[in-house]
C-alpha atoms as a PDB file:
ATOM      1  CA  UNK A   1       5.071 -13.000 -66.154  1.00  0.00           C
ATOM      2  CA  UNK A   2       5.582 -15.659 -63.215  1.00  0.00           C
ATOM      3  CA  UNK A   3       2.996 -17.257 -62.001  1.00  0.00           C
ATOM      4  CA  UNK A   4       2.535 -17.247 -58.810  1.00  0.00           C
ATOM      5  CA  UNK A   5       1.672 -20.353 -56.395  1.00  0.00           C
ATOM      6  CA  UNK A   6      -0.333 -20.249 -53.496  1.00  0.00           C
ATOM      7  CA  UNK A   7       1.044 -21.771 -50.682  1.00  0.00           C
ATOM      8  CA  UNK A   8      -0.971 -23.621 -48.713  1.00  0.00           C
ATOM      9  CA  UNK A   9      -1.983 -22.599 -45.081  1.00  0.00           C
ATOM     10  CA  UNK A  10      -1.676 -25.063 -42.655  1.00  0.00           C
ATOM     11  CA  UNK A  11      -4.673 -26.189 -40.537  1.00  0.00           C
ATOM     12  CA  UNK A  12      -4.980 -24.146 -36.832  1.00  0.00           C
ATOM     13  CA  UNK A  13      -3.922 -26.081 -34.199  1.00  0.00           C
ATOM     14  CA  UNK A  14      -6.520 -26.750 -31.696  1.00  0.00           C
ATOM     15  CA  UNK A  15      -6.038 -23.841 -28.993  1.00  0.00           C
ATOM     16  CA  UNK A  16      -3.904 -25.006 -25.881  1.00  0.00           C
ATOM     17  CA  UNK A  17      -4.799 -23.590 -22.357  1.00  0.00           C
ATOM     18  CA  UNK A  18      -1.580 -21.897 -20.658  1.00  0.00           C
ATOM     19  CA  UNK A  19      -0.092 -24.565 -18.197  1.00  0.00           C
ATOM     20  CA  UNK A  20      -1.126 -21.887 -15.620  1.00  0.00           C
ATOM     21  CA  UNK A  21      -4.435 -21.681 -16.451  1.00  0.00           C
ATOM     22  CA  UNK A  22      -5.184 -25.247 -15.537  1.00  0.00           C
ATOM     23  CA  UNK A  23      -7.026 -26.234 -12.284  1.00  0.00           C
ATOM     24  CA  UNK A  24      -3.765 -27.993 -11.134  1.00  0.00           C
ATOM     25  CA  UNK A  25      -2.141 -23.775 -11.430  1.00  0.00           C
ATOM     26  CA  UNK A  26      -4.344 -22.298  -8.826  1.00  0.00           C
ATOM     27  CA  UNK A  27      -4.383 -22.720  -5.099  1.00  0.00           C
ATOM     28  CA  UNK A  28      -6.641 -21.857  -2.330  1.00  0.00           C
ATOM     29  CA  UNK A  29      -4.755 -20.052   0.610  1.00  0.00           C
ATOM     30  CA  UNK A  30      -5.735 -18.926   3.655  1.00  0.00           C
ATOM     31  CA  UNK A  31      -3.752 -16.699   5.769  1.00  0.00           C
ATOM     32  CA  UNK A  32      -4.151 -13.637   8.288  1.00  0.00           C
ATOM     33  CA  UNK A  33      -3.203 -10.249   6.860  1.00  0.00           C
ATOM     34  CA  UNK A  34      -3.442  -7.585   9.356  1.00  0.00           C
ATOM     35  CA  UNK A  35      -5.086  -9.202  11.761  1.00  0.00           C
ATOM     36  CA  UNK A  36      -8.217 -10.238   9.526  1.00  0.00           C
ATOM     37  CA  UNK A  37      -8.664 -13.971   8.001  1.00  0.00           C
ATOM     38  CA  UNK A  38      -7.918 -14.234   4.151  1.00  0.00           C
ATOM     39  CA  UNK A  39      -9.120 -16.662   1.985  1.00  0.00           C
ATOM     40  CA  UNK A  40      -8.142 -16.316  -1.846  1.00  0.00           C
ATOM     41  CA  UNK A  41      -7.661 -18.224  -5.278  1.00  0.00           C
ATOM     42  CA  UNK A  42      -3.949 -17.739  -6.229  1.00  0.00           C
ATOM     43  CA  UNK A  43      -2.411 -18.544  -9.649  1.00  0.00           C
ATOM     44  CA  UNK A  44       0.849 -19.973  -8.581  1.00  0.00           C
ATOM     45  CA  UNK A  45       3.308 -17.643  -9.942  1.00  0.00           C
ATOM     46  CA  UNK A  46       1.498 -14.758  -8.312  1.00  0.00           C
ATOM     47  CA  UNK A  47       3.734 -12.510  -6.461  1.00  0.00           C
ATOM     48  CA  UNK A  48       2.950 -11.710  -3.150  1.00  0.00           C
ATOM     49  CA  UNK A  49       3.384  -7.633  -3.766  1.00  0.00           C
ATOM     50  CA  UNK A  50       0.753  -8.244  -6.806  1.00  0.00           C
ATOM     51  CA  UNK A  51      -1.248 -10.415  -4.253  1.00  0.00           C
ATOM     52  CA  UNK A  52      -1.509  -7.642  -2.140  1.00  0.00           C
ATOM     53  CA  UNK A  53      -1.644  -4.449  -4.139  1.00  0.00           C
ATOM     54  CA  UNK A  54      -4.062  -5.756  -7.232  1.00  0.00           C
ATOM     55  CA  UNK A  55      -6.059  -8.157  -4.846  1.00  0.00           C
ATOM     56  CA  UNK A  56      -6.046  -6.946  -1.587  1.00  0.00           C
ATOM     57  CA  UNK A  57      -6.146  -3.403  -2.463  1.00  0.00           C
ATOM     58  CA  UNK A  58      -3.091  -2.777   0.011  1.00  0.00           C
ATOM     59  CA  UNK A  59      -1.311   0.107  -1.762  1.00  0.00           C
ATOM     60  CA  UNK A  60       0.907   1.228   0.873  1.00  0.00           C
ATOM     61  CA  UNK A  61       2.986  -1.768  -0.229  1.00  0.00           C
ATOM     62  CA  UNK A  62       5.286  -0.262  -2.940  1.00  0.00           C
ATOM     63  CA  UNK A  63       6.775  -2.132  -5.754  1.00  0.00           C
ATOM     64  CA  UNK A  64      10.177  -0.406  -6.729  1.00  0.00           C
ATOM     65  CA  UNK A  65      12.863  -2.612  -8.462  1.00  0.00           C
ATOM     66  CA  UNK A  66      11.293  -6.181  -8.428  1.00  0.00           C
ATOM     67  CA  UNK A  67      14.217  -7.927  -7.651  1.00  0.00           C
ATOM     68  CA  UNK A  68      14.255  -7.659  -4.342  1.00  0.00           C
ATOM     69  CA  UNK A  69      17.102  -4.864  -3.880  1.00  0.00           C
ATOM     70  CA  UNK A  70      15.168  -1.469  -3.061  1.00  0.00           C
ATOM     71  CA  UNK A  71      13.236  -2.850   0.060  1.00  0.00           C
ATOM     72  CA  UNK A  72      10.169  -0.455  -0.944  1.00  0.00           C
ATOM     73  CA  UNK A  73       7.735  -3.768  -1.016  1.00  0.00           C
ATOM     74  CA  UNK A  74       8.841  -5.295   2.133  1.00  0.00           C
ATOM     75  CA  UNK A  75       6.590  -6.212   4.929  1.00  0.00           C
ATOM     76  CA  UNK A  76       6.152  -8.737   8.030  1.00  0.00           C
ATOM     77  CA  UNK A  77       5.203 -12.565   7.575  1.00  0.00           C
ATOM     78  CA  UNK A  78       4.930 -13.741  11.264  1.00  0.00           C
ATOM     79  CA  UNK A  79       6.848 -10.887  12.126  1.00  0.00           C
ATOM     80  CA  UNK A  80       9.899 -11.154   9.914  1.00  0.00           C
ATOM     81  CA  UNK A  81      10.531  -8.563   7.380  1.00  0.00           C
ATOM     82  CA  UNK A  82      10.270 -10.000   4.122  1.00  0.00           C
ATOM     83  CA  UNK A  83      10.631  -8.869   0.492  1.00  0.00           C
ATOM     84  CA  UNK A  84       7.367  -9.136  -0.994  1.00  0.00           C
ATOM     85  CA  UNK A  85       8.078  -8.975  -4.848  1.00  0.00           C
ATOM     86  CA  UNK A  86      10.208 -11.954  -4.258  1.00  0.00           C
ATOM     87  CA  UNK A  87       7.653 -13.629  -2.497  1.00  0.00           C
ATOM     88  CA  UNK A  88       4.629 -16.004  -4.249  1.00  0.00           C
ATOM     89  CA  UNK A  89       1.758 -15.733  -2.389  1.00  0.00           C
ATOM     90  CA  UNK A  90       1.517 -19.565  -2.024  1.00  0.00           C
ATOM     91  CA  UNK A  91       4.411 -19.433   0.137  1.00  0.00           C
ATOM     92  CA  UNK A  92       2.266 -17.556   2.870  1.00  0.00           C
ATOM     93  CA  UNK A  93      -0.298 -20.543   3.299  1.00  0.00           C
ATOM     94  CA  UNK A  94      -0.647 -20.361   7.035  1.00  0.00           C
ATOM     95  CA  UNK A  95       0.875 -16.781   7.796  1.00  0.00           C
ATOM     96  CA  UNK A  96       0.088 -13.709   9.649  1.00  0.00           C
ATOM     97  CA  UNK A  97       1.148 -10.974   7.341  1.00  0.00           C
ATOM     98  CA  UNK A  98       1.033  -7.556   8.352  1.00  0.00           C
ATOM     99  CA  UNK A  99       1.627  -4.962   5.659  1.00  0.00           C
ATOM    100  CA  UNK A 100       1.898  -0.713   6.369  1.00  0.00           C
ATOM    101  CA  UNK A 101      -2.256   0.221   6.659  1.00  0.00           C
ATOM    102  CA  UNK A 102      -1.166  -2.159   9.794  1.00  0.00           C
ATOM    103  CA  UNK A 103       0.659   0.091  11.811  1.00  0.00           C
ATOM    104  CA  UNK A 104      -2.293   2.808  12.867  1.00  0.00           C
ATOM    105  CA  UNK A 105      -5.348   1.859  11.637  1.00  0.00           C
ATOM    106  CA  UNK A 106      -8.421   4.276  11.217  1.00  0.00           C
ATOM    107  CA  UNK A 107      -7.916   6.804  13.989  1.00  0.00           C
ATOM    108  CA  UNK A 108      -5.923   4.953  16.286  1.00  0.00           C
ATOM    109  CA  UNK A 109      -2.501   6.839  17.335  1.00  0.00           C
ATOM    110  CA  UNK A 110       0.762   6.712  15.254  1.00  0.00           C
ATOM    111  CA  UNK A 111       3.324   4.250  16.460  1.00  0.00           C
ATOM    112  CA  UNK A 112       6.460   4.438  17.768  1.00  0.00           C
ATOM    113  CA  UNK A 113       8.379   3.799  14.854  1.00  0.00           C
ATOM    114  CA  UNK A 114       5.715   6.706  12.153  1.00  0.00           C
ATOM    115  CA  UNK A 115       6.144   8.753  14.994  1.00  0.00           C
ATOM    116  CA  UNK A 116       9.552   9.310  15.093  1.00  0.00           C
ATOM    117  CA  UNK A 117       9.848   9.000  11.307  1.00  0.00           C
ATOM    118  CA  UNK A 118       7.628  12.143  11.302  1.00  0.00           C
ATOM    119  CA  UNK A 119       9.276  13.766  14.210  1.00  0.00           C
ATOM    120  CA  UNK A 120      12.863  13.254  12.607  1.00  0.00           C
ATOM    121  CA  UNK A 121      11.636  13.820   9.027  1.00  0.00           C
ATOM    122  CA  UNK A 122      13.007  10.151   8.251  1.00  0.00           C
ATOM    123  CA  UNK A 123      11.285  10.456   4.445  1.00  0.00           C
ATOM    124  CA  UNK A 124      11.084  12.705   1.626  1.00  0.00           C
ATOM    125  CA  UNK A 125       9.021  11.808  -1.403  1.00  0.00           C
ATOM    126  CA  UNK A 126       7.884   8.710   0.996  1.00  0.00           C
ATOM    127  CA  UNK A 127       8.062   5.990  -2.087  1.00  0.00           C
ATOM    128  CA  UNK A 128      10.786   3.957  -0.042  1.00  0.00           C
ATOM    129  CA  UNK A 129       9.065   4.583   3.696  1.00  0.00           C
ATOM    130  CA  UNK A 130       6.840   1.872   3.929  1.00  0.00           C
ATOM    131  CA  UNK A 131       9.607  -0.408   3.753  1.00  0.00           C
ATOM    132  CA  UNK A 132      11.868   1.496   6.081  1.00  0.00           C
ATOM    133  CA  UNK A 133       8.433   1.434   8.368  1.00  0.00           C
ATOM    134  CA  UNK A 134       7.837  -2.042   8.599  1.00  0.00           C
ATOM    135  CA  UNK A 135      11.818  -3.222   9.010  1.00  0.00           C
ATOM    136  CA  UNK A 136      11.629  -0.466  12.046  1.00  0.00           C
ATOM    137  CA  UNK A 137       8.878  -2.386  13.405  1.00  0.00           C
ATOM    138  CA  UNK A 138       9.902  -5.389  13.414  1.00  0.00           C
ATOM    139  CA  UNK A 139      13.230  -4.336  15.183  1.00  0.00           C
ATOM    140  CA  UNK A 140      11.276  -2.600  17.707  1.00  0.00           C
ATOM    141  CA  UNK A 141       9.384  -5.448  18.300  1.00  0.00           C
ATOM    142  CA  UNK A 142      12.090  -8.203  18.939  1.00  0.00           C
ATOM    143  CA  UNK A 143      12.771  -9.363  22.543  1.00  0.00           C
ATOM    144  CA  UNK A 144      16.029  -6.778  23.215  1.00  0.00           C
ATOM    145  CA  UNK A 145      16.792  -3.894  21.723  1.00  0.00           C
ATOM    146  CA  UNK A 146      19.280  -4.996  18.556  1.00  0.00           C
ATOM    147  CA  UNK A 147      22.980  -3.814  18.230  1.00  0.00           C
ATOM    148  CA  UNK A 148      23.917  -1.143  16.198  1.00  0.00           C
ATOM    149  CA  UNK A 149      25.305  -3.430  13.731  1.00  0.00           C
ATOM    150  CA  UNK A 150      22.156  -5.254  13.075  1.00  0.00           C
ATOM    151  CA  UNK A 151      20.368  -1.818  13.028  1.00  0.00           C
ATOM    152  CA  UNK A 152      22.890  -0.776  10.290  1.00  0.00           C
ATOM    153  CA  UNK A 153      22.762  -4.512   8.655  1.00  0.00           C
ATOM    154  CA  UNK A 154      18.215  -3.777   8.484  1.00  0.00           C
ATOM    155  CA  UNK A 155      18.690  -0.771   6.828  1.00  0.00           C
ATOM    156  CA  UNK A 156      21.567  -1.588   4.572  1.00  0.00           C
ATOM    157  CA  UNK A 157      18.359  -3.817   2.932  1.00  0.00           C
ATOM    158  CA  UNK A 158      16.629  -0.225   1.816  1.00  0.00           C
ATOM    159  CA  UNK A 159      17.491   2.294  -0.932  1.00  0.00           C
ATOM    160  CA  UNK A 160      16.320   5.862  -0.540  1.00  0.00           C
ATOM    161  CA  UNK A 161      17.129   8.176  -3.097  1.00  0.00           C
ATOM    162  CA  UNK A 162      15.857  11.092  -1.815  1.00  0.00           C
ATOM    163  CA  UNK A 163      17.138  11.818   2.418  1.00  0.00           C
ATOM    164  CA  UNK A 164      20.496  10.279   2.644  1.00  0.00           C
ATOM    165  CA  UNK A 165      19.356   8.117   5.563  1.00  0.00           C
ATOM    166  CA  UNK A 166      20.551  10.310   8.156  1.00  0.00           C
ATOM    167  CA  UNK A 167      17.014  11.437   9.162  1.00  0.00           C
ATOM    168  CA  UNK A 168      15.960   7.554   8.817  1.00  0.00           C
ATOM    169  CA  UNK A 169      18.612   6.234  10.948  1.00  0.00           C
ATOM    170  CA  UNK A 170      17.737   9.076  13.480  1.00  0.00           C
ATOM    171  CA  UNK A 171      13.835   8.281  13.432  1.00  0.00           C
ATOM    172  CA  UNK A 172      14.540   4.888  14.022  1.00  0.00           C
ATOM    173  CA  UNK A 173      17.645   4.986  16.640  1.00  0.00           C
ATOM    174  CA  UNK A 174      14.203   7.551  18.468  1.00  0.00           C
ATOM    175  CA  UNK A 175      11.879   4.815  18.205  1.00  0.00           C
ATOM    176  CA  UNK A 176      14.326   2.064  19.360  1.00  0.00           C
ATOM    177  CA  UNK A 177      14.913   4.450  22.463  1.00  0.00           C
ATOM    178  CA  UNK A 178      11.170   5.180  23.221  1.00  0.00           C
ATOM    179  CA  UNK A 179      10.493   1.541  22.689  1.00  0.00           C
ATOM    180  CA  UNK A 180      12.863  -0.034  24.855  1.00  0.00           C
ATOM    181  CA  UNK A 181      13.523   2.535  27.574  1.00  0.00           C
ATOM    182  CA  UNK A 182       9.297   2.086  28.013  1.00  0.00           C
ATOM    183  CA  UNK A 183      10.582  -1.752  28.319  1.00  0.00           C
ATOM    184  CA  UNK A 184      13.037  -0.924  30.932  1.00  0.00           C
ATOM    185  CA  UNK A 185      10.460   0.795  32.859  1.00  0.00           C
ATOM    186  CA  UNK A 186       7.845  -1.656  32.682  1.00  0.00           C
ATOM    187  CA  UNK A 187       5.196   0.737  30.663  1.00  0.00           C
END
């Protein structure tokens, strides 16, 4: 029979906090997000998408691929559509974010843009459509009505897997017409 030795257990190492646990990880922001002042601990590596969804309780912003590809999480920081599972929410100190509850609030009337989305049926299982929405928006909302090309070069940022984009591209060539022929006529 072999005896058998014990081996010896070595002592526990004292318990180290995560690096991101430490005061020096979190950071007070304050920004606007649609239209009402935010003030919020943030872990540093917190995505903005997480930010919004978990903390926020914003749903409408959907988190498809997390890398930045689908465009199903994107919304407006000061008006610019941006990608929000790429984003950290420290990077929005200062900024007026508007997410998809934005767009009609409450009982107010649709906009331009969900208008014509509805009228054209631009959406089908509606996963990718708050994306689509808020990129619509913001091209609706620049100074002059974009080209086609940077129409087709917005959307080219979205994946739908569901309408084949001809029903999105129609809803939003509607609301770039009802937008800027109201322009044109001073409405």
């Amino acid at each position: 029979m072999t005896a058998v030795t014990p081996v010896p257990v070595p002592a526990p190492r004292p318990a180290r906090t995560p690096p991101l646990a430490e005061p020096s990880g979190w950071h007070e922001i304050r920004l606007t997000v649609n239209g009402a002042p935010v003030t919020a601990q943030v872990e540093s590596r917190l995505l903005l998408s997480d930010f919004l969804r978990d903390r926020l309780r914003l749903t409408g912003t959907h988190v498809g691929c997390e890398h930045g590809v689908c465009g199903a999480c994107t919304i407006l920081v000061d008006g610019e559509p941006v990608r929000s599972c790429l984003t950290l929410a420290v990077q929005c100190e200062g900024a007026d974010l508007r997410t998809v509850e934005s767009l009609a609030p409450g009982e107010a009337p649709l906009t331009p843009v969900q208008r014509a989305f509805h009228e054209c049926h631009g959406m089908q299982c509606g996963f990718c459509t708050p994306g689509f929405l808020m990129t619509a928006t913001a091209l609706t909302e620049q100074d002059e009505r974009p080209a086609d090309t940077e129409v087709a070069d917005a959307l080219s940022g979205h994946l739908c897997r569901c309408t084949g984009y001809r029903n999105i591209r129609r809803a939003l060539g509607q609301a770039l017409d009802e937008t800027y022929d109201q322009a044109q006529r001073g409405e």
